[in-house]
N, C-alpha and C. Protein backbone atom coordinates (compact mmCIF):
# COMPACT_ATOMS: atom_id res chain seq x y z
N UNK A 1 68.42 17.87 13.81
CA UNK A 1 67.36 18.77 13.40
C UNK A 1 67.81 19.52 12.16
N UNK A 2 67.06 19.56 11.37
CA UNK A 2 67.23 20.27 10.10
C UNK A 2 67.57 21.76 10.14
N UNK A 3 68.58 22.41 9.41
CA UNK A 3 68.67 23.27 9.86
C UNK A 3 67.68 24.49 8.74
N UNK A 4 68.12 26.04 8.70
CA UNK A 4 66.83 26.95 8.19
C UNK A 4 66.69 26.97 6.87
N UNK A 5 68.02 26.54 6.16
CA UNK A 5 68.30 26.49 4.99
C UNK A 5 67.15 25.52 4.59
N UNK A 6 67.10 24.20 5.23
CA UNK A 6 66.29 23.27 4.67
C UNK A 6 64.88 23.81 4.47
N UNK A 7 64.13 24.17 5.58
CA UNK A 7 63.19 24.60 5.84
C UNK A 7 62.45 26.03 4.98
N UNK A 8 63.48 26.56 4.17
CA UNK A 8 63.48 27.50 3.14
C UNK A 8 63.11 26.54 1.88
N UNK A 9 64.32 25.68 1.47
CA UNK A 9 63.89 24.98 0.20
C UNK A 9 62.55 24.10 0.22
N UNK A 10 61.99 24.04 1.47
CA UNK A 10 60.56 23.43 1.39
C UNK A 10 59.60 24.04 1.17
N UNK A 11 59.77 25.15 2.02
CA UNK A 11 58.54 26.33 1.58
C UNK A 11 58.83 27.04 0.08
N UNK A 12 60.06 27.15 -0.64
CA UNK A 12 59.94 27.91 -2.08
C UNK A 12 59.71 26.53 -2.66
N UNK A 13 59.74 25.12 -2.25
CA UNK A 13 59.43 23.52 -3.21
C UNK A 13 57.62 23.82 -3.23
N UNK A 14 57.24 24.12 -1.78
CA UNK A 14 55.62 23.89 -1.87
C UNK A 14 54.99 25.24 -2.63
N UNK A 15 55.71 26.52 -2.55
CA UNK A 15 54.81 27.67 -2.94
C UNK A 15 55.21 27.63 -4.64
N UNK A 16 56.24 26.49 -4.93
CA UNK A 16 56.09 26.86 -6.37
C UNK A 16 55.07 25.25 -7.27
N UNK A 17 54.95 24.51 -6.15
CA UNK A 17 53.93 23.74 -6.46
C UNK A 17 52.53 23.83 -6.66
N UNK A 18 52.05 25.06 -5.39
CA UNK A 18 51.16 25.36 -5.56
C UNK A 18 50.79 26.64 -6.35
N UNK A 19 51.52 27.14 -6.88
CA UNK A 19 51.67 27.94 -8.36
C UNK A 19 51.25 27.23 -9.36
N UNK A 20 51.89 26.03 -9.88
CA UNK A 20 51.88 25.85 -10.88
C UNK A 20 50.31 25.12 -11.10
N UNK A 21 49.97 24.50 -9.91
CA UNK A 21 48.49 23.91 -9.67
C UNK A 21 47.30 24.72 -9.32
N UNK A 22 46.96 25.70 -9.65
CA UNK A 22 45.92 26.99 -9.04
C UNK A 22 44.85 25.82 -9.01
N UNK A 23 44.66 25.70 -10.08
CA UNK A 23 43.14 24.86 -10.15
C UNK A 23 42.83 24.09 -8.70
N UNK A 24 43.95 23.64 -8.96
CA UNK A 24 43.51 22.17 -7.78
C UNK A 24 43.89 22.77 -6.46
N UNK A 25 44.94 23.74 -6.49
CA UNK A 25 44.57 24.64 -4.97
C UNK A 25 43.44 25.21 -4.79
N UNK A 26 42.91 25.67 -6.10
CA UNK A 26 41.43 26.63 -5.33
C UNK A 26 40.08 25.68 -4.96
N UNK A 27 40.81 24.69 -5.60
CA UNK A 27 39.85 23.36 -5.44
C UNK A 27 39.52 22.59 -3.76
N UNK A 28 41.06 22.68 -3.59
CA UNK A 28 41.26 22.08 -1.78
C UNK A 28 40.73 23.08 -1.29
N UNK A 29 41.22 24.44 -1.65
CA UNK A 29 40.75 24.97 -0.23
C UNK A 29 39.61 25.45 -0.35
N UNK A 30 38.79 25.04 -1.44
CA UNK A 30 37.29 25.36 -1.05
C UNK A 30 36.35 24.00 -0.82
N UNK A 31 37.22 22.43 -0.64
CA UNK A 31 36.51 21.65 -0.04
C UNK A 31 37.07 21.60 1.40
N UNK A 32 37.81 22.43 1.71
CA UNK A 32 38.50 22.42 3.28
C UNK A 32 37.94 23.70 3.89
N UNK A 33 37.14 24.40 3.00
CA UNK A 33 36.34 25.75 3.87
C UNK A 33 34.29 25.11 4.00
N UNK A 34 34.43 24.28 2.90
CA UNK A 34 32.82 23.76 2.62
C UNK A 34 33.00 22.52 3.98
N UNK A 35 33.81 21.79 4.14
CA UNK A 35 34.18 20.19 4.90
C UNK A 35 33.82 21.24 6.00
N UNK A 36 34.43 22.09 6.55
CA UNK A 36 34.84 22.77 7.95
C UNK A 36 33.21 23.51 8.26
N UNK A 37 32.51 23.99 7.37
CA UNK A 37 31.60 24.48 7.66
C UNK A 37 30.21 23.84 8.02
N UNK A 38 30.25 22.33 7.01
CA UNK A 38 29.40 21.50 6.97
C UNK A 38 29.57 21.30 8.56
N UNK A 39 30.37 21.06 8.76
CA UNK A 39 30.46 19.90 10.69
C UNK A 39 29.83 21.16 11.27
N UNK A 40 30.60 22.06 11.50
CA UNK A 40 30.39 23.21 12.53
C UNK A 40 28.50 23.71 12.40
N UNK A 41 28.08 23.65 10.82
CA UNK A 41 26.80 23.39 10.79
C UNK A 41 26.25 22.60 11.36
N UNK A 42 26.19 21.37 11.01
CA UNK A 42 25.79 19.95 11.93
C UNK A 42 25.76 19.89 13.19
N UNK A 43 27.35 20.51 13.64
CA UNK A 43 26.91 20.28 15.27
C UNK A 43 26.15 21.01 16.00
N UNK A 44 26.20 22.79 15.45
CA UNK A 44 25.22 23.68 15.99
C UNK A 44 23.94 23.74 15.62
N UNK A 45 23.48 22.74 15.28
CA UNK A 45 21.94 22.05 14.96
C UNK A 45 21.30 21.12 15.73
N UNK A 46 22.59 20.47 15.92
CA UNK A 46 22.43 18.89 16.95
C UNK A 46 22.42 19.82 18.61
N UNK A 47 23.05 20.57 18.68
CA UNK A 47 23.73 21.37 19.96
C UNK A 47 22.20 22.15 20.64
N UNK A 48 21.87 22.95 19.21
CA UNK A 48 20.52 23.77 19.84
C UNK A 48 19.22 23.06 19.51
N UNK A 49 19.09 21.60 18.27
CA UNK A 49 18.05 20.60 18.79
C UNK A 49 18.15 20.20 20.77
N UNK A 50 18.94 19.54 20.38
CA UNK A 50 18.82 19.10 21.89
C UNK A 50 18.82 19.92 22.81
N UNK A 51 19.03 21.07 22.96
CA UNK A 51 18.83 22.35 24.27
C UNK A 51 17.42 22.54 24.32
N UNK A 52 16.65 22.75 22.98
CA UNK A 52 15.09 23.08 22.82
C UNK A 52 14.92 21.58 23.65
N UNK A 53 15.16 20.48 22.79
CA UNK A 53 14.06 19.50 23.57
C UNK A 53 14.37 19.45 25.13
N UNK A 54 15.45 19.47 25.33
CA UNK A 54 15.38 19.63 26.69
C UNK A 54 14.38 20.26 27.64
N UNK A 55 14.55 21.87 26.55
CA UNK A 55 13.95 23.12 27.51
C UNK A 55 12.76 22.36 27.63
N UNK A 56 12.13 21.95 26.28
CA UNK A 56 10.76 21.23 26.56
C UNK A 56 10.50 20.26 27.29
N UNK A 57 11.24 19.43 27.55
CA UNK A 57 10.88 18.11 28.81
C UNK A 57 11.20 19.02 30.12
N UNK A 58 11.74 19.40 30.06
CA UNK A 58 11.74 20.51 31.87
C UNK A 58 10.91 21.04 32.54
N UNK A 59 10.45 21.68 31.08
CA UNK A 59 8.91 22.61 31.43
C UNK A 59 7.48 21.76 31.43
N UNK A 60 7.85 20.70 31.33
CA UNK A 60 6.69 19.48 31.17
C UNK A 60 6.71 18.65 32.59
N UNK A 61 5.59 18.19 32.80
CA UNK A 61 5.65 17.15 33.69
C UNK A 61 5.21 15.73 33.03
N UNK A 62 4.70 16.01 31.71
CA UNK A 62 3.99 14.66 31.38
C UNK A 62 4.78 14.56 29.67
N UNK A 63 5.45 13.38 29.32
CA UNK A 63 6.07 13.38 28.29
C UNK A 63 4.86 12.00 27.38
N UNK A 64 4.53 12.40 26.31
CA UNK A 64 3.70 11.72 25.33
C UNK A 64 4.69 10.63 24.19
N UNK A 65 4.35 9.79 24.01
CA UNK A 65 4.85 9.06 22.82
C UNK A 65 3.36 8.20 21.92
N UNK A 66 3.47 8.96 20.79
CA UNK A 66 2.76 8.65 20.19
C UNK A 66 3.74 7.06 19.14
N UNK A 67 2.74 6.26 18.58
CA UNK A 67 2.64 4.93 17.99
C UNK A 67 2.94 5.32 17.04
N UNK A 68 3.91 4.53 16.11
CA UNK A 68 3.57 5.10 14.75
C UNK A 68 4.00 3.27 13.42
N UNK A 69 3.34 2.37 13.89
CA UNK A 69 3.29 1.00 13.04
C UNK A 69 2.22 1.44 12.08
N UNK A 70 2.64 0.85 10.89
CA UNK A 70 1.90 1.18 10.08
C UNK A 70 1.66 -0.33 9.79
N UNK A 71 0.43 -0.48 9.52
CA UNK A 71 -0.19 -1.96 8.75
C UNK A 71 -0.54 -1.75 7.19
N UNK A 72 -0.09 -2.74 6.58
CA UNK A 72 -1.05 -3.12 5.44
C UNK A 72 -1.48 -3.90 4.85
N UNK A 73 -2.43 -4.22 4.55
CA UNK A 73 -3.42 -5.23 4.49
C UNK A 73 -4.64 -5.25 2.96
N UNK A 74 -5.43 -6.13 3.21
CA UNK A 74 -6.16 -6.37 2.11
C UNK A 74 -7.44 -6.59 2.32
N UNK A 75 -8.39 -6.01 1.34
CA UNK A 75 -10.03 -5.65 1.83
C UNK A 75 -10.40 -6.63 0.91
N UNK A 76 -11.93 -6.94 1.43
CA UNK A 76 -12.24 -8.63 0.99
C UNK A 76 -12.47 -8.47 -0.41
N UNK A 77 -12.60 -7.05 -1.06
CA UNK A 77 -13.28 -6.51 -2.36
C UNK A 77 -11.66 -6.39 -3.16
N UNK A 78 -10.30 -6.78 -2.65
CA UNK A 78 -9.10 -6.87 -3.34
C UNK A 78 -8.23 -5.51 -3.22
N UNK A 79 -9.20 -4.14 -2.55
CA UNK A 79 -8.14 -3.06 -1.99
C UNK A 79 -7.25 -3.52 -0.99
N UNK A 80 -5.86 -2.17 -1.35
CA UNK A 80 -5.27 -1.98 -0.18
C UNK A 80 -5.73 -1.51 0.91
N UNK A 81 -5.52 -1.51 1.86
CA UNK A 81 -5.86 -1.03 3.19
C UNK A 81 -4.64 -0.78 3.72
N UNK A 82 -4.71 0.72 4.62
CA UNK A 82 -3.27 1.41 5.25
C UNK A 82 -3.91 1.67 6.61
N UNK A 83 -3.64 0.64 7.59
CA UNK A 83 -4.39 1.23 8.75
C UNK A 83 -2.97 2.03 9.41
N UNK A 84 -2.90 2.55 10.73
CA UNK A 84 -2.08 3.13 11.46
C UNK A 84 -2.38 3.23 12.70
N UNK A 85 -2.01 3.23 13.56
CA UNK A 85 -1.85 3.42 14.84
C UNK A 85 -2.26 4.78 14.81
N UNK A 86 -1.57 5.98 14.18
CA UNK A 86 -1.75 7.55 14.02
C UNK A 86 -3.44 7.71 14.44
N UNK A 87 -4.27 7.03 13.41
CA UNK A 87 -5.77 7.44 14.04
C UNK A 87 -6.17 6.64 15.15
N UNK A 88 -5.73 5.61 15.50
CA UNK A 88 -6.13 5.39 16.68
C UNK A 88 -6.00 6.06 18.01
N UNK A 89 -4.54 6.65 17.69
CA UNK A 89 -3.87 7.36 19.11
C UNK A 89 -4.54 9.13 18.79
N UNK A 90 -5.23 9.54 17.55
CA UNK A 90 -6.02 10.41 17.96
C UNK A 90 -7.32 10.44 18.23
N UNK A 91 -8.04 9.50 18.10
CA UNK A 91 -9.00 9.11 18.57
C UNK A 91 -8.90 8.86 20.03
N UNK A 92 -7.75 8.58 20.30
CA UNK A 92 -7.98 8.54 22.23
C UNK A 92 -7.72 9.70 22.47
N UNK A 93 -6.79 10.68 21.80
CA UNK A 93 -5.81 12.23 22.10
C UNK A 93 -7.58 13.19 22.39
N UNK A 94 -8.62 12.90 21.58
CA UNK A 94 -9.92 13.46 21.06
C UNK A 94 -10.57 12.91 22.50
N UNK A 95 -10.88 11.94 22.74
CA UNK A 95 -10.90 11.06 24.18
C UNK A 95 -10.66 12.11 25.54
N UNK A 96 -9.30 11.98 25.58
CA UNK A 96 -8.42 12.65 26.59
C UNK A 96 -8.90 13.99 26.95
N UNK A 97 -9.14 14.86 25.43
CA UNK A 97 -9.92 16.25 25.96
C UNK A 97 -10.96 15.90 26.35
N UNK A 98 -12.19 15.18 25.95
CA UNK A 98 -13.40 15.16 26.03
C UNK A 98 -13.33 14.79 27.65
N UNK A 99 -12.50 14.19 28.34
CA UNK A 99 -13.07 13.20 29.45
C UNK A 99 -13.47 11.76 29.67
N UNK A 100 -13.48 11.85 28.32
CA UNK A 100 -14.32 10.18 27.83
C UNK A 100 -13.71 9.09 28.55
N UNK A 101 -12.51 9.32 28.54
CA UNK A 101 -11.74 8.02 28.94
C UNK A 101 -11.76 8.22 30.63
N UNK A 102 -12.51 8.66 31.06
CA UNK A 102 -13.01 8.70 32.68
C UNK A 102 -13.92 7.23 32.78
N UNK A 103 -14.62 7.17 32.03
CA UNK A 103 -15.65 7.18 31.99
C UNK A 103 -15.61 5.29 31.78
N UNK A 104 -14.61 4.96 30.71
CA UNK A 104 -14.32 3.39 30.88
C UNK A 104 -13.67 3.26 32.06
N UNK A 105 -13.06 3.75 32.82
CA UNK A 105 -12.39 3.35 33.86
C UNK A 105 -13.33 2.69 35.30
């Protein structure tokens, strides 16, 4: 094991390295305070997304998934056409309040 002496000439080798380099020290340690903050951001986003959706499927008894294919296509006059699933599934959502869909059954 090395003894203290050594362990001295490493720390006055690194503190006069990082003397002579300010730039690029103030450089690391502000992508090692930005790196550290980014995650800890990220995860306490991911952490309290998923607690909300939770809270919300708990308090639910009925979970919805709406469609979302998009088509596109061509009208006999040479337009685009953008159909979607989106208005179809509110056109039944419009349905659903009304009762309507009692009513094919």
């Amino acid at each position: 094991m090395p003894s203290g002496q050594f362990w001295i000439e490493v720390l006055r080798f690194s503190w006069q390295a990082l003397q002579a380099n300010r730039v690029r020290t103030a450089l690391t340690a502000l992508g090692l305070i930005i790196g550290n903050a980014s995650v800890i951001l990220v995860v306490t986003i991911s952490i309290t997304s998923r607690d909300l959706i939770l809270d919300k499927i708990r308090g639910s008894d009925r979970i919805w998934s709406m469609p979302t294919t998009t088509q596109v296509g061509w009208t006999k006059r040479g337009r685009m056409r953008i159909s979607s699933n989106w208005a179809m599934w509110r056109r039944f959502e419009r349905s659903w309040a009304r009762g309507s869909w009692r009513q094919r059954r």
